[in-house]
Each structure stands twice: as C-alpha cells, then as structure tokens.
PDB file of N, CA and C in Angstrom:
ATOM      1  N   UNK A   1     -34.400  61.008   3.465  1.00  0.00           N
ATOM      2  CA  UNK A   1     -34.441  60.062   2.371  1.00  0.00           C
ATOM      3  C   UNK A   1     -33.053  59.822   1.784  1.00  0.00           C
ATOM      4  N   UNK A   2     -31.953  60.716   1.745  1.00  0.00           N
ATOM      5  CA  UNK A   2     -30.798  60.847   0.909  1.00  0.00           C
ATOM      6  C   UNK A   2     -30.259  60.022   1.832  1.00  0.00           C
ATOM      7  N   UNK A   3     -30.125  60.273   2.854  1.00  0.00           N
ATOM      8  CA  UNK A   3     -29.240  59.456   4.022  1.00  0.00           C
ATOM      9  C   UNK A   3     -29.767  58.072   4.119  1.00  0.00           C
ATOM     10  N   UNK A   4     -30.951  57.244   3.989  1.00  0.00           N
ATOM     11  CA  UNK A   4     -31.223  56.018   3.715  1.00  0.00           C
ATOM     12  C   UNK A   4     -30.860  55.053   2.720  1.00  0.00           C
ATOM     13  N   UNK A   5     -30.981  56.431   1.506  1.00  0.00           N
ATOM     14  CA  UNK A   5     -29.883  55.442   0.043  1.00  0.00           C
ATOM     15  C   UNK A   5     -29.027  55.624   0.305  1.00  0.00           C
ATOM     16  N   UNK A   6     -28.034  56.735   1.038  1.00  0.00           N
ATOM     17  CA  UNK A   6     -26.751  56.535   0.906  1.00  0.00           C
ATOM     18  C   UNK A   6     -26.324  55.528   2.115  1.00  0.00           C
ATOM     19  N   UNK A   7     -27.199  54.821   2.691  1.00  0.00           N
ATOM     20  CA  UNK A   7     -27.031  53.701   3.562  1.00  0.00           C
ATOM     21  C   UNK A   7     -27.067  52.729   2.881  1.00  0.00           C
ATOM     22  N   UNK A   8     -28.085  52.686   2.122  1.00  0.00           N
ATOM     23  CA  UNK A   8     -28.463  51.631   1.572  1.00  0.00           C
ATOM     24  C   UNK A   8     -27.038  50.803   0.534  1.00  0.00           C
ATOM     25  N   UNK A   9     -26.544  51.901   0.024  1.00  0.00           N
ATOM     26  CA  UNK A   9     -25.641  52.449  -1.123  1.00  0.00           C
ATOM     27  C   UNK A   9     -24.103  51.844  -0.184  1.00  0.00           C
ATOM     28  N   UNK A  10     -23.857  52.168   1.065  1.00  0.00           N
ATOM     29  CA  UNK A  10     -22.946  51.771   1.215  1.00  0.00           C
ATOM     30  C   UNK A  10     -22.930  50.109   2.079  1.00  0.00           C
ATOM     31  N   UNK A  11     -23.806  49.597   2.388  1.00  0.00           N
ATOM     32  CA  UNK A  11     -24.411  48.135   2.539  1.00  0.00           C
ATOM     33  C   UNK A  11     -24.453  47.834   1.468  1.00  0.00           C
ATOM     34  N   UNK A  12     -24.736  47.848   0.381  1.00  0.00           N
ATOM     35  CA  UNK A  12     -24.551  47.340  -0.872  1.00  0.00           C
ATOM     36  C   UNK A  12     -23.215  46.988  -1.448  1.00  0.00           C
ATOM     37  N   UNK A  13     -22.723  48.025  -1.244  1.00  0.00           N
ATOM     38  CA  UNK A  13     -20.680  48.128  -1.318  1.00  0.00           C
ATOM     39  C   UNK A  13     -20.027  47.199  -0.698  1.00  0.00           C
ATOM     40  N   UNK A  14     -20.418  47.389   0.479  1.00  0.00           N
ATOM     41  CA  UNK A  14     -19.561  46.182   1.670  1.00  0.00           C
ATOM     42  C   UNK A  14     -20.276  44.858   1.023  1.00  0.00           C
ATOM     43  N   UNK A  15     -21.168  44.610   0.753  1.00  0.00           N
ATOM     44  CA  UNK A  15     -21.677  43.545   0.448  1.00  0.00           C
ATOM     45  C   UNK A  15     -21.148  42.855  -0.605  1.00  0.00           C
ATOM     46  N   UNK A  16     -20.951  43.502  -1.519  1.00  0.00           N
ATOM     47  CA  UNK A  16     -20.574  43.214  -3.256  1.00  0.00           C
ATOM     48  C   UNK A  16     -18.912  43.160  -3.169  1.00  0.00           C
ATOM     49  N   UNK A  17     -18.374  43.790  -1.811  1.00  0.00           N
ATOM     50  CA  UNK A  17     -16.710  43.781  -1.432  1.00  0.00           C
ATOM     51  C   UNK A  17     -16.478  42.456  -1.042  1.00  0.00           C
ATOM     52  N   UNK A  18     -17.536  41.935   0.149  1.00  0.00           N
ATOM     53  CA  UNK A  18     -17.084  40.753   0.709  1.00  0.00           C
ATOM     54  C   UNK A  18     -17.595  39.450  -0.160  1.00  0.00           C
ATOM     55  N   UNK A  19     -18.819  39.785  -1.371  1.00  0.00           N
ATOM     56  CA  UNK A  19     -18.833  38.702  -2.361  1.00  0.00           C
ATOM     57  C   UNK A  19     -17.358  38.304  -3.176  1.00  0.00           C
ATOM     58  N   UNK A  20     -17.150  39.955  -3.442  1.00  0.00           N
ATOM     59  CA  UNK A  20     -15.705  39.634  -3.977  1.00  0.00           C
ATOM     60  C   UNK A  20     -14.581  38.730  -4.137  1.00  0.00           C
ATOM     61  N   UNK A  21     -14.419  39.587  -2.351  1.00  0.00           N
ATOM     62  CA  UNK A  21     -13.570  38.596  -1.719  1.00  0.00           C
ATOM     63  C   UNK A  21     -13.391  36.917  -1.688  1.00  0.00           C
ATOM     64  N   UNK A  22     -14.939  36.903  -1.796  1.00  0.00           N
ATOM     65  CA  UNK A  22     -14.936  35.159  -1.920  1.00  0.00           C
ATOM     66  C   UNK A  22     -14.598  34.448  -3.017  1.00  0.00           C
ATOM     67  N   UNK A  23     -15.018  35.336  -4.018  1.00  0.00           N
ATOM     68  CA  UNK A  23     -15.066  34.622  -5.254  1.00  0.00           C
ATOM     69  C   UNK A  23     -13.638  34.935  -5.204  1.00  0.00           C
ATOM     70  N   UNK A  24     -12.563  35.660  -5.250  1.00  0.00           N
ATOM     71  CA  UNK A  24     -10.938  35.706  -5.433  1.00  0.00           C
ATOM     72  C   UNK A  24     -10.870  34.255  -4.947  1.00  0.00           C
ATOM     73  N   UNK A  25     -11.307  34.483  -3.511  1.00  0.00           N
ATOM     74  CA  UNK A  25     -10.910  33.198  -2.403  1.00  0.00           C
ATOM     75  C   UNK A  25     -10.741  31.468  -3.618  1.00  0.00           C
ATOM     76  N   UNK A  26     -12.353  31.442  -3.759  1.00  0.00           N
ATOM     77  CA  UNK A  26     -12.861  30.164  -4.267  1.00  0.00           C
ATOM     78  C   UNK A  26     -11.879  30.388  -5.618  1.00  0.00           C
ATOM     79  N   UNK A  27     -11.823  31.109  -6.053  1.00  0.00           N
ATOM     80  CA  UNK A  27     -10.628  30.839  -7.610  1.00  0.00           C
ATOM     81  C   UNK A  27      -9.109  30.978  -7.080  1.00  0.00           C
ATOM     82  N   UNK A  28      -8.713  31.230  -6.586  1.00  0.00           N
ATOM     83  CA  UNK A  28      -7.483  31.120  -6.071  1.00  0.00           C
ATOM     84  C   UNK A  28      -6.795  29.546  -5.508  1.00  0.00           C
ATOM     85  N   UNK A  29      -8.028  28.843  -4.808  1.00  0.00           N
ATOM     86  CA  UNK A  29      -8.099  27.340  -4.564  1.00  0.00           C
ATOM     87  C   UNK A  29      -8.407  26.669  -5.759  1.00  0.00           C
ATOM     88  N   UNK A  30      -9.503  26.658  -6.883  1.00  0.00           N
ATOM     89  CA  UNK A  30      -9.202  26.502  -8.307  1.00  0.00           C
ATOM     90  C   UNK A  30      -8.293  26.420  -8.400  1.00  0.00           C
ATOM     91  N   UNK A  31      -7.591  27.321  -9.002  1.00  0.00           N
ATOM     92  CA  UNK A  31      -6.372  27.833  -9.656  1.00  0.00           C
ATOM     93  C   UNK A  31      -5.154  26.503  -8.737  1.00  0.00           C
ATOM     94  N   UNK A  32      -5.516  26.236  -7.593  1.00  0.00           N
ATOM     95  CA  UNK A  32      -4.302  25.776  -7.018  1.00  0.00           C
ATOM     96  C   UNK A  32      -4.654  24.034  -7.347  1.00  0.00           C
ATOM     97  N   UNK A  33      -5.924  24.189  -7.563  1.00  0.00           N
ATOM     98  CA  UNK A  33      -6.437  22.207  -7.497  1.00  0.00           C
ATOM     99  C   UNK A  33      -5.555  21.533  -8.627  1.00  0.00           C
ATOM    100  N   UNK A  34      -5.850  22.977  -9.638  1.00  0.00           N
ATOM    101  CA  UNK A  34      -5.567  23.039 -11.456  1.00  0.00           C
ATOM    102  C   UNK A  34      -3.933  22.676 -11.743  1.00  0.00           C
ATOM    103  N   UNK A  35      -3.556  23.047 -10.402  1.00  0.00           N
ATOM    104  CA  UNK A  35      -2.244  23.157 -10.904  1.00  0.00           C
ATOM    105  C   UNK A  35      -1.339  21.722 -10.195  1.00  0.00           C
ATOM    106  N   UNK A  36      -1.839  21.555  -8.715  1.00  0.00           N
ATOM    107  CA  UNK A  36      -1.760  20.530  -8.653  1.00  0.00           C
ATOM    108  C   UNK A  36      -1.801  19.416  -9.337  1.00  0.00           C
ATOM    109  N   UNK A  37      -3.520  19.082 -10.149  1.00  0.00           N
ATOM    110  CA  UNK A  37      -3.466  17.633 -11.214  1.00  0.00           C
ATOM    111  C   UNK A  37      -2.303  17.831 -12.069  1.00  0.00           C
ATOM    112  N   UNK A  38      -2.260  19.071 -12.388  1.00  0.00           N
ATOM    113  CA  UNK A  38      -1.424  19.263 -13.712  1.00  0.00           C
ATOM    114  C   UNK A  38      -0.091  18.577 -13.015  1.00  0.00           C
ATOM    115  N   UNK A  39       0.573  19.286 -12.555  1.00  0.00           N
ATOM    116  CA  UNK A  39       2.208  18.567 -11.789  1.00  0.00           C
ATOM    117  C   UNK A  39       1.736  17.215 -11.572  1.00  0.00           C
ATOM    118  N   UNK A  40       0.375  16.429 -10.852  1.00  0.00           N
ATOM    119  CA  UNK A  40       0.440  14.850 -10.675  1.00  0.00           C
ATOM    120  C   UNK A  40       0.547  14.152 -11.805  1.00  0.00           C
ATOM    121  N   UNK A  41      -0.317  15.179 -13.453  1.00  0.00           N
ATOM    122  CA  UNK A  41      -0.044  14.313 -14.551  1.00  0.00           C
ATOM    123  C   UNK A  41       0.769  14.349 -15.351  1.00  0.00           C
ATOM    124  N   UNK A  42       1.364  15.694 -15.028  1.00  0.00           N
ATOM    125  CA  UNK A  42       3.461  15.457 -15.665  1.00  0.00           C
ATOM    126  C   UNK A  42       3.746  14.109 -14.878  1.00  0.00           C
ATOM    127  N   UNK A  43       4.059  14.071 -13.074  1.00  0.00           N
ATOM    128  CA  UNK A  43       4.939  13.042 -12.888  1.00  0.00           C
ATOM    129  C   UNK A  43       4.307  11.388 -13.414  1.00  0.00           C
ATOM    130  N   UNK A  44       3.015  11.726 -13.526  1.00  0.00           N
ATOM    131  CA  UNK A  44       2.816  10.092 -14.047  1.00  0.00           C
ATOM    132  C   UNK A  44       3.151   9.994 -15.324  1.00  0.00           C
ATOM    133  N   UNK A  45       3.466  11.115 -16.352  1.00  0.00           N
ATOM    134  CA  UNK A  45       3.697  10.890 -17.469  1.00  0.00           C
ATOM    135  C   UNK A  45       5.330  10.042 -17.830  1.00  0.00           C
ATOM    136  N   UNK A  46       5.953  11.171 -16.648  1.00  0.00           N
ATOM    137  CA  UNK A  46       7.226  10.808 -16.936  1.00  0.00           C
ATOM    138  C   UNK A  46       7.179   9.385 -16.016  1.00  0.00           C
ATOM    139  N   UNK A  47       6.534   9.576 -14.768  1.00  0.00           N
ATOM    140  CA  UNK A  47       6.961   7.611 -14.306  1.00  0.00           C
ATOM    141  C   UNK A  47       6.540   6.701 -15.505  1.00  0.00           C
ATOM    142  N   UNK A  48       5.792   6.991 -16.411  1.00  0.00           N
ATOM    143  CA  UNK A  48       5.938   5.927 -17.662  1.00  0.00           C
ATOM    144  C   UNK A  48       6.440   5.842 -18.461  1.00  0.00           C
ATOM    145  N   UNK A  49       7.289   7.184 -18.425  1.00  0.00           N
ATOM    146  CA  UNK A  49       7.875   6.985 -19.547  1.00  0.00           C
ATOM    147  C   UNK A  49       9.727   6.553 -18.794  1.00  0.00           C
ATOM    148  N   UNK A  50       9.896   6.230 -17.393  1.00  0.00           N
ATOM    149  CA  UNK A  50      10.536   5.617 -16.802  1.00  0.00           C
ATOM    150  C   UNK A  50      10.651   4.466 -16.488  1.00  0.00           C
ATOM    151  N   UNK A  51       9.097   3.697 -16.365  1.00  0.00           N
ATOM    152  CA  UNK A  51       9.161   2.350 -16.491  1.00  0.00           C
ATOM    153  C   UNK A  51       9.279   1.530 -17.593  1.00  0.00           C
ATOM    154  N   UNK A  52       8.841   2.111 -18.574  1.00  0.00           N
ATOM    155  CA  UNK A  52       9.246   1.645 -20.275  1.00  0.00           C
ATOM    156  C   UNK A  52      10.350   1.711 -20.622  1.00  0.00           C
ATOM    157  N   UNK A  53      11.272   3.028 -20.043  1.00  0.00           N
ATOM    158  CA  UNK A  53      13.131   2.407 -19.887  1.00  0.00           C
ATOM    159  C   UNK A  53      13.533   1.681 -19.517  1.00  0.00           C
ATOM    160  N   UNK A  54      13.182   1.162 -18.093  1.00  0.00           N
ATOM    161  CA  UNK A  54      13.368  -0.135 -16.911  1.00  0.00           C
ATOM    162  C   UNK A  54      12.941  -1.128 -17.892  1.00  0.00           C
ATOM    163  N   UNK A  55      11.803  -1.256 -18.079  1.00  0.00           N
ATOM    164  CA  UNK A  55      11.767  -2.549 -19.268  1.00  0.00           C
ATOM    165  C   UNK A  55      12.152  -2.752 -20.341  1.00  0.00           C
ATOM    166  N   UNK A  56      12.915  -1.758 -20.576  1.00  0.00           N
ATOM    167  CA  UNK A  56      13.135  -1.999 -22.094  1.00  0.00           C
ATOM    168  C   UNK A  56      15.008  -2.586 -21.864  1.00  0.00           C
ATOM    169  N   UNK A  57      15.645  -1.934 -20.466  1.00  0.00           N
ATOM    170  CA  UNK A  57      16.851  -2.653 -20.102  1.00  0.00           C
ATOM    171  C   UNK A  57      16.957  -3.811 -19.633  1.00  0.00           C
ATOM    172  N   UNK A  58      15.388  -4.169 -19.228  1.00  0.00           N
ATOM    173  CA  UNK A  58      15.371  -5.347 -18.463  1.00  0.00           C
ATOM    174  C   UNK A  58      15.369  -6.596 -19.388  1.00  0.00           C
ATOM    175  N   UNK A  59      14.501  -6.141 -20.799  1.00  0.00           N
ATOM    176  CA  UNK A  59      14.436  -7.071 -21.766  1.00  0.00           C
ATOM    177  C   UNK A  59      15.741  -7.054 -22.819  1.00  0.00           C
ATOM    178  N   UNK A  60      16.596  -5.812 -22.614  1.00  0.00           N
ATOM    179  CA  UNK A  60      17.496  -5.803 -23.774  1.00  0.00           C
ATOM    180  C   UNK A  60      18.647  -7.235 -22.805  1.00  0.00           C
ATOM    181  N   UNK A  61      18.590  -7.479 -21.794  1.00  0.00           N
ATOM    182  CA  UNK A  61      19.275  -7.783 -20.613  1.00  0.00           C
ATOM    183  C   UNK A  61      18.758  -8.890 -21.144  1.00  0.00           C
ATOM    184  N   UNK A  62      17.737  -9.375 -21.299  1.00  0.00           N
ATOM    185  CA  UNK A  62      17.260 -10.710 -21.394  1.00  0.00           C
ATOM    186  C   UNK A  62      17.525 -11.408 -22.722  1.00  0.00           C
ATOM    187  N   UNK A  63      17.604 -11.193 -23.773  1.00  0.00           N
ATOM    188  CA  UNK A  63      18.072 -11.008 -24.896  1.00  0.00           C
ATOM    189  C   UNK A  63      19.281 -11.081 -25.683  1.00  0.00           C
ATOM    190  N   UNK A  64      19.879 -10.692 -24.410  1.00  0.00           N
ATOM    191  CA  UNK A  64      21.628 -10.605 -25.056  1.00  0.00           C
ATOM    192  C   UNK A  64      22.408  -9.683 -24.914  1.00  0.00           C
ATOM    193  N   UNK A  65      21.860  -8.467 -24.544  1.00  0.00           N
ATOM    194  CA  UNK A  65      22.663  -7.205 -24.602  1.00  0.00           C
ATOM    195  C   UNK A  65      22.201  -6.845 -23.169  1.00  0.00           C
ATOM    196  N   UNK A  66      23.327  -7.039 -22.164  1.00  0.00           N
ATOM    197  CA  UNK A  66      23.372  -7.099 -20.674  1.00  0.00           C
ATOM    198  C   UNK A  66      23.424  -5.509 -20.727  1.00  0.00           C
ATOM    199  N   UNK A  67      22.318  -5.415 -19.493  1.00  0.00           N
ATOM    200  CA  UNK A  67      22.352  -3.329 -18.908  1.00  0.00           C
ATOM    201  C   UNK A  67      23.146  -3.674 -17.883  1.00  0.00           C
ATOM    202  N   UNK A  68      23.991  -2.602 -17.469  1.00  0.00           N
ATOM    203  CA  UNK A  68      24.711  -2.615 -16.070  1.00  0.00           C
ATOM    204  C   UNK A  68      23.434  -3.064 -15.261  1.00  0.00           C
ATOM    205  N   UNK A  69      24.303  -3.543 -14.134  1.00  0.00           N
ATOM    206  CA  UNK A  69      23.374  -3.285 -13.198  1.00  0.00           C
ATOM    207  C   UNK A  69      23.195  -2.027 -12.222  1.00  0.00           C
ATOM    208  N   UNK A  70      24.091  -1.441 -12.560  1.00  0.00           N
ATOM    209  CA  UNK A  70      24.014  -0.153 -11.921  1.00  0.00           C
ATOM    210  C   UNK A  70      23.312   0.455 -12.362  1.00  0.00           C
ATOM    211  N   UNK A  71      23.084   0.809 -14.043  1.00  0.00           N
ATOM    212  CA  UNK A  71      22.233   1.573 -14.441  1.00  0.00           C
ATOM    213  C   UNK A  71      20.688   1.265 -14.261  1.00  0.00           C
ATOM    214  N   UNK A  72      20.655   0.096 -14.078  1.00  0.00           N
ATOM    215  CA  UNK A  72      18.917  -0.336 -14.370  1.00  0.00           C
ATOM    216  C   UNK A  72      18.867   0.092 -12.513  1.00  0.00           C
ATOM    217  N   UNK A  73      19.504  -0.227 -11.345  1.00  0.00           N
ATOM    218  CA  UNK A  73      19.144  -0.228 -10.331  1.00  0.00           C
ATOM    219  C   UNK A  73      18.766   1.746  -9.610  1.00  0.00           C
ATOM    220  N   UNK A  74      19.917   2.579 -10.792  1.00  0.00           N
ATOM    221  CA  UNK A  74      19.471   3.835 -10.758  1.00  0.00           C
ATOM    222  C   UNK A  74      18.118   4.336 -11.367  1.00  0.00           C
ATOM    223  N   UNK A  75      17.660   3.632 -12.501  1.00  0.00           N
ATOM    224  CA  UNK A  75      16.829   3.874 -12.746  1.00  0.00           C
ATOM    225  C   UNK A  75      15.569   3.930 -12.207  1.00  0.00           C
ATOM    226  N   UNK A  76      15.667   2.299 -11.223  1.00  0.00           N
ATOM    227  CA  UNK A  76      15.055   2.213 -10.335  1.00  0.00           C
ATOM    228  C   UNK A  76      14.814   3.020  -9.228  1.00  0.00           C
ATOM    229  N   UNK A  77      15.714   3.697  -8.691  1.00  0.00           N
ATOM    230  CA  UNK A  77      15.721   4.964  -8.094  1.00  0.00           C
ATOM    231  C   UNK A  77      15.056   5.577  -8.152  1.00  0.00           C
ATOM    232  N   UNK A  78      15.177   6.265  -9.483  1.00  0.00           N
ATOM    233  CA  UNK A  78      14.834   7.522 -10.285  1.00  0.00           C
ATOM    234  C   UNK A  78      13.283   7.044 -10.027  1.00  0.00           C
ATOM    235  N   UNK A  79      12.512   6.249 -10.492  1.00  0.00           N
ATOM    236  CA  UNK A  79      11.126   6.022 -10.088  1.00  0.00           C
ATOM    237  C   UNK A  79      10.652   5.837  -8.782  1.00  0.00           C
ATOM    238  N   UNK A  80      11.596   5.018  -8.102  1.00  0.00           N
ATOM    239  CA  UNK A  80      10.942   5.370  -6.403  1.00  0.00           C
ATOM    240  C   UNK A  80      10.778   6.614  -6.326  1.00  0.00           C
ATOM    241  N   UNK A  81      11.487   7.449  -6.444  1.00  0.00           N
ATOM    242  CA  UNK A  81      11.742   9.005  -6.138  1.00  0.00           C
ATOM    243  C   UNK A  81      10.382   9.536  -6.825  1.00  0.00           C
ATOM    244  N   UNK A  82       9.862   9.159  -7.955  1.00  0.00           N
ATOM    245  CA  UNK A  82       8.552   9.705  -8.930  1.00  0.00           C
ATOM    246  C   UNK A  82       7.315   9.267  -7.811  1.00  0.00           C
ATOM    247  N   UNK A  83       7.514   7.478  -7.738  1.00  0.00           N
ATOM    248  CA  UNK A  83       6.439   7.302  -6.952  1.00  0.00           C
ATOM    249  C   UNK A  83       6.585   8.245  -5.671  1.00  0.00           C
ATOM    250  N   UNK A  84       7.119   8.065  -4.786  1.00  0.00           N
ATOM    251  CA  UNK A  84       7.023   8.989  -3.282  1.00  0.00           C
ATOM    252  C   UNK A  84       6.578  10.336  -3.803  1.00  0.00           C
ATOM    253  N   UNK A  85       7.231  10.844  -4.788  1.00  0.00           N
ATOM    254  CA  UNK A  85       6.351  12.510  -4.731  1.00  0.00           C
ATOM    255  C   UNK A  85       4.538  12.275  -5.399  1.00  0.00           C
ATOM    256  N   UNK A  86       4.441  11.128  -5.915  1.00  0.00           N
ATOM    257  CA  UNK A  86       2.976  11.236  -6.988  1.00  0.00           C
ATOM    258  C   UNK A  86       2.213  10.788  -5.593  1.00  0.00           C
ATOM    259  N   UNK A  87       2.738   9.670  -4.853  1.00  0.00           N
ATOM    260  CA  UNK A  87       1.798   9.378  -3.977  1.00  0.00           C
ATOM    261  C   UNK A  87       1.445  11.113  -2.756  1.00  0.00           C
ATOM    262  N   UNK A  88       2.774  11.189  -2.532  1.00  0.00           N
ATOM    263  CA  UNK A  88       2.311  12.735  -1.897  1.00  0.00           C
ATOM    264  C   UNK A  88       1.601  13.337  -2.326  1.00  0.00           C
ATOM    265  N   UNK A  89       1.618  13.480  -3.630  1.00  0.00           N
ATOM    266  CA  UNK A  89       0.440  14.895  -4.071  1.00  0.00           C
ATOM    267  C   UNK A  89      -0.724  14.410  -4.273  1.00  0.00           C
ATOM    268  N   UNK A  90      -0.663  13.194  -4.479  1.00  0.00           N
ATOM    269  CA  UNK A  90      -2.381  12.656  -4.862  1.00  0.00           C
ATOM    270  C   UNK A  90      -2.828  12.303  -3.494  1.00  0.00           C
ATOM    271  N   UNK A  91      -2.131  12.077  -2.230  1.00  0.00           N
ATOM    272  CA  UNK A  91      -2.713  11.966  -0.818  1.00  0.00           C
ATOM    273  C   UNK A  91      -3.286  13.557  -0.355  1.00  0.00           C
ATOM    274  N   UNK A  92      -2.634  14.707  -1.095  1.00  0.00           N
ATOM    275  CA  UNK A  92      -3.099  15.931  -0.753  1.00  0.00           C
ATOM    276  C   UNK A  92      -4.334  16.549  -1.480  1.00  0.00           C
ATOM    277  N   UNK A  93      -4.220  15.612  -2.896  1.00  0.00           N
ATOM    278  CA  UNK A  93      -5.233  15.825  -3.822  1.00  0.00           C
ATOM    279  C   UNK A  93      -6.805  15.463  -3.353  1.00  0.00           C
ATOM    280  N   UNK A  94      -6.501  14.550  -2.080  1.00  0.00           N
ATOM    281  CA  UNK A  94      -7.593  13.233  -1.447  1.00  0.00           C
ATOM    282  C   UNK A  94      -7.749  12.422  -2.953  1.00  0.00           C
ATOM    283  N   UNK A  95      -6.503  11.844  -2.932  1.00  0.00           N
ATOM    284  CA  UNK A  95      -7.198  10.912  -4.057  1.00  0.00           C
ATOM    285  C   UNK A  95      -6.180   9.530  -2.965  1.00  0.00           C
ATOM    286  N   UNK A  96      -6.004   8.154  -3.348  1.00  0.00           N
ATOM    287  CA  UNK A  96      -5.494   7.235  -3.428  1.00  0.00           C
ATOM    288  C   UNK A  96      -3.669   7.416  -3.567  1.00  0.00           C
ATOM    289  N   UNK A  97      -2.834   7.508  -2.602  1.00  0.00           N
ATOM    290  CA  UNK A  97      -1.506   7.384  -3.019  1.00  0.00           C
ATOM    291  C   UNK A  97      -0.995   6.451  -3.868  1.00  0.00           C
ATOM    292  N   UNK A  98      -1.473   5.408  -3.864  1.00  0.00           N
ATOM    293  CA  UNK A  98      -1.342   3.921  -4.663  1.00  0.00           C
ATOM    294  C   UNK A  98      -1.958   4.163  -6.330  1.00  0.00           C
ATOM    295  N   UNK A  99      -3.209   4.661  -6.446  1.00  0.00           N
ATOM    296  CA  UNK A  99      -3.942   4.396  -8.129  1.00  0.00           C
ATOM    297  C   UNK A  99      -4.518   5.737  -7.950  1.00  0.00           C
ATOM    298  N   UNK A 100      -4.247   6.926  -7.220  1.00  0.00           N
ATOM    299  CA  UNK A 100      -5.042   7.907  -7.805  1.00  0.00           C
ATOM    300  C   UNK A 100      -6.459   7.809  -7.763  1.00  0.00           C
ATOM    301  N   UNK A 101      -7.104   7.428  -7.314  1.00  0.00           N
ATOM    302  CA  UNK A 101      -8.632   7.117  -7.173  1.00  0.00           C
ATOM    303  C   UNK A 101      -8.939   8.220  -6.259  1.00  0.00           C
ATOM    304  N   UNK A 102     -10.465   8.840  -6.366  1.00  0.00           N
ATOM    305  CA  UNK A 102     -10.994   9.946  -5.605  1.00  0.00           C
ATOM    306  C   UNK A 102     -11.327   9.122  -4.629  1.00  0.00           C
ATOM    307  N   UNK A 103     -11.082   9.690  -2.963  1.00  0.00           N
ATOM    308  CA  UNK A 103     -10.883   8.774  -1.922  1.00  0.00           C
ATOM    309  C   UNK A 103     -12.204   9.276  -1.250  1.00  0.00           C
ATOM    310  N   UNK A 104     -13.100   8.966  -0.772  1.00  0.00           N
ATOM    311  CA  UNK A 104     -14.610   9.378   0.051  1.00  0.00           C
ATOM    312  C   UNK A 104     -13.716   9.608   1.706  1.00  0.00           C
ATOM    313  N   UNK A 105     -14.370  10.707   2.237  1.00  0.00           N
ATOM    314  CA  UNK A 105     -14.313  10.891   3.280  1.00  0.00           C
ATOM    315  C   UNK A 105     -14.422   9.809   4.287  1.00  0.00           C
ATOM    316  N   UNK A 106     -13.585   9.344   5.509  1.00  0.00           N
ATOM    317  CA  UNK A 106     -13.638   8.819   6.261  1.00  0.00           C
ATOM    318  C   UNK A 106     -13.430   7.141   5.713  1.00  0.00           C
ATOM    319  N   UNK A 107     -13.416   6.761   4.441  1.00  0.00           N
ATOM    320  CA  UNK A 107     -12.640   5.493   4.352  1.00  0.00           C
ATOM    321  C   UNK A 107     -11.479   5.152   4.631  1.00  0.00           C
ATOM    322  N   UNK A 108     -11.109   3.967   5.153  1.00  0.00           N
ATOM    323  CA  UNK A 108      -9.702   3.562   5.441  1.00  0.00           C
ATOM    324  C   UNK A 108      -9.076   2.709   4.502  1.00  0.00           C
ATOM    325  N   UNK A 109      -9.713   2.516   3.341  1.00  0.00           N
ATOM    326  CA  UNK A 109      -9.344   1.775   2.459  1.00  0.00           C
ATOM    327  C   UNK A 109      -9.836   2.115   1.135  1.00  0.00           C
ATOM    328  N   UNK A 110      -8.570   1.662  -0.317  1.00  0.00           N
ATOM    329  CA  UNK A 110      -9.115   2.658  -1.646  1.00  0.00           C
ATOM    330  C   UNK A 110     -10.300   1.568  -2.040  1.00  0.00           C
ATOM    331  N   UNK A 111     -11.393   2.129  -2.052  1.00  0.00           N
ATOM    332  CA  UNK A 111     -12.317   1.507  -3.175  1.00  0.00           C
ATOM    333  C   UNK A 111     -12.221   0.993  -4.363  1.00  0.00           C
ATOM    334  N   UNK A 112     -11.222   1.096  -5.116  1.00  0.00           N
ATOM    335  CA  UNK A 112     -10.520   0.789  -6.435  1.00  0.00           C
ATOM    336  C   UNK A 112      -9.412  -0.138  -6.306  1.00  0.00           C
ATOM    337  N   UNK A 113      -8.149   0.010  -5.574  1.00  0.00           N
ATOM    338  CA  UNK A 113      -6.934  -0.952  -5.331  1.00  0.00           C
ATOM    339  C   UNK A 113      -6.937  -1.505  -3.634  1.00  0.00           C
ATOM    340  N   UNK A 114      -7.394  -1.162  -3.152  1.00  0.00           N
ATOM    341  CA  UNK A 114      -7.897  -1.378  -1.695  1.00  0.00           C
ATOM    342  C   UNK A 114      -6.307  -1.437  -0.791  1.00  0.00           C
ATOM    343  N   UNK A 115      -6.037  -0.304  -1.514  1.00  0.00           N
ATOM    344  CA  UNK A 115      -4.456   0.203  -0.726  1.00  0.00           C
ATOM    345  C   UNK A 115      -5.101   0.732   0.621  1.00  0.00           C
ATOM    346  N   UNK A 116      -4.628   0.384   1.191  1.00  0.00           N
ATOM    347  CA  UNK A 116      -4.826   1.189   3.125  1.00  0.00           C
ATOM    348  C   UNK A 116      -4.241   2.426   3.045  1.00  0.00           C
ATOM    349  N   UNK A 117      -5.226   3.443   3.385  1.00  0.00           N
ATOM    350  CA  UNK A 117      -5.014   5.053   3.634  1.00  0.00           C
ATOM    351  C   UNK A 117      -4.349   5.334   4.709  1.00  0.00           C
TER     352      UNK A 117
END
C-alpha cells in the first residue's frame, strides 16, 4: 500500500512540475506580447509627436518664417526611421504594418486599410 501512494505521490509531482513548467512558459510569452505593444505604443507616440513637428515647420514655412530645408527633410528621416521599426514590430505583433489592425490568419490583405501583407 505505502509503495502505491508513494507512486501515486511521485506522478503527482512530475505532474504539477510539468504544469509548472507551462504556466512559466505561457507567462513568459505574456510578459513578451506586453512588452512588445508597450515599445509599438511609445514609437507611435513619438511618430506623432514627430509629425506635428513636420507640420508645424511645414506651416511656419508657409506663413512666413521659412524652415531649412534641411531640417524639415531630417525630420523626415527621423520618421521614416519610426515608421520602418513600428511597421516591423506590428508585422511580428500579426497586426497590419500600415494601421496596426489585428491581421486574421491567412489574409493577404488588411481588412481595415487594405495594405497588402
């Protein structure tokens, strides 16, 4: 009888080890989804708050008070560079590189901006 619970006892162990394991597993990918949006919604924060510079040189430009053109065309830069990394992480996110939209398996096109995947 002792030797059946202590079977029982150590099937139970391994069991409750390899639940463990999973649940680390499944929160560890959490933890990584979490951190991902988070970095996609810093860079969209700051690409807006980059394009509201661009416009705001573009209109001071229009107005009377000329921006280099160097500076507005760096600026421009500076946001290509935002877009290429936001579209990367939101293509890894499976969302839409273009609008961020949650992308369904096996479409070739966004349901929302109908950007080609």
């Amino acid at each position: 009888m002792d030797e059946k619970l202590n079977e029982l006892l150590r099937t139970v162990r391994r069991n409750a080890a390899g639940a463990a394991c999973g649940v680390c597993r499944k929160t560890e990918e959490l933890v990584s989804a979490v951190r991902l949006r988070q970095r996609i919604a810093e860079l969209e924060r700051e690409e807006a708050a980059r394009l509201a510079e661009a416009g705001r040189m573009v209109y001071a430009t229009h107005t009377g008070t000329p921006t280099p053109t160097e500076a507005l065309l760096e600026k421009l830069r500076e946001i290509d560079v935002l877009k290429a990394e936001l579209a990367s992480l939101r293509r890894e996110d499976g969302r839409c590189a273009a609008c961020g939209a949650v992308i369904p398996e096996g479409d070739r096109f966004c349901r929302a901006c109908g950007h080609r995947l």
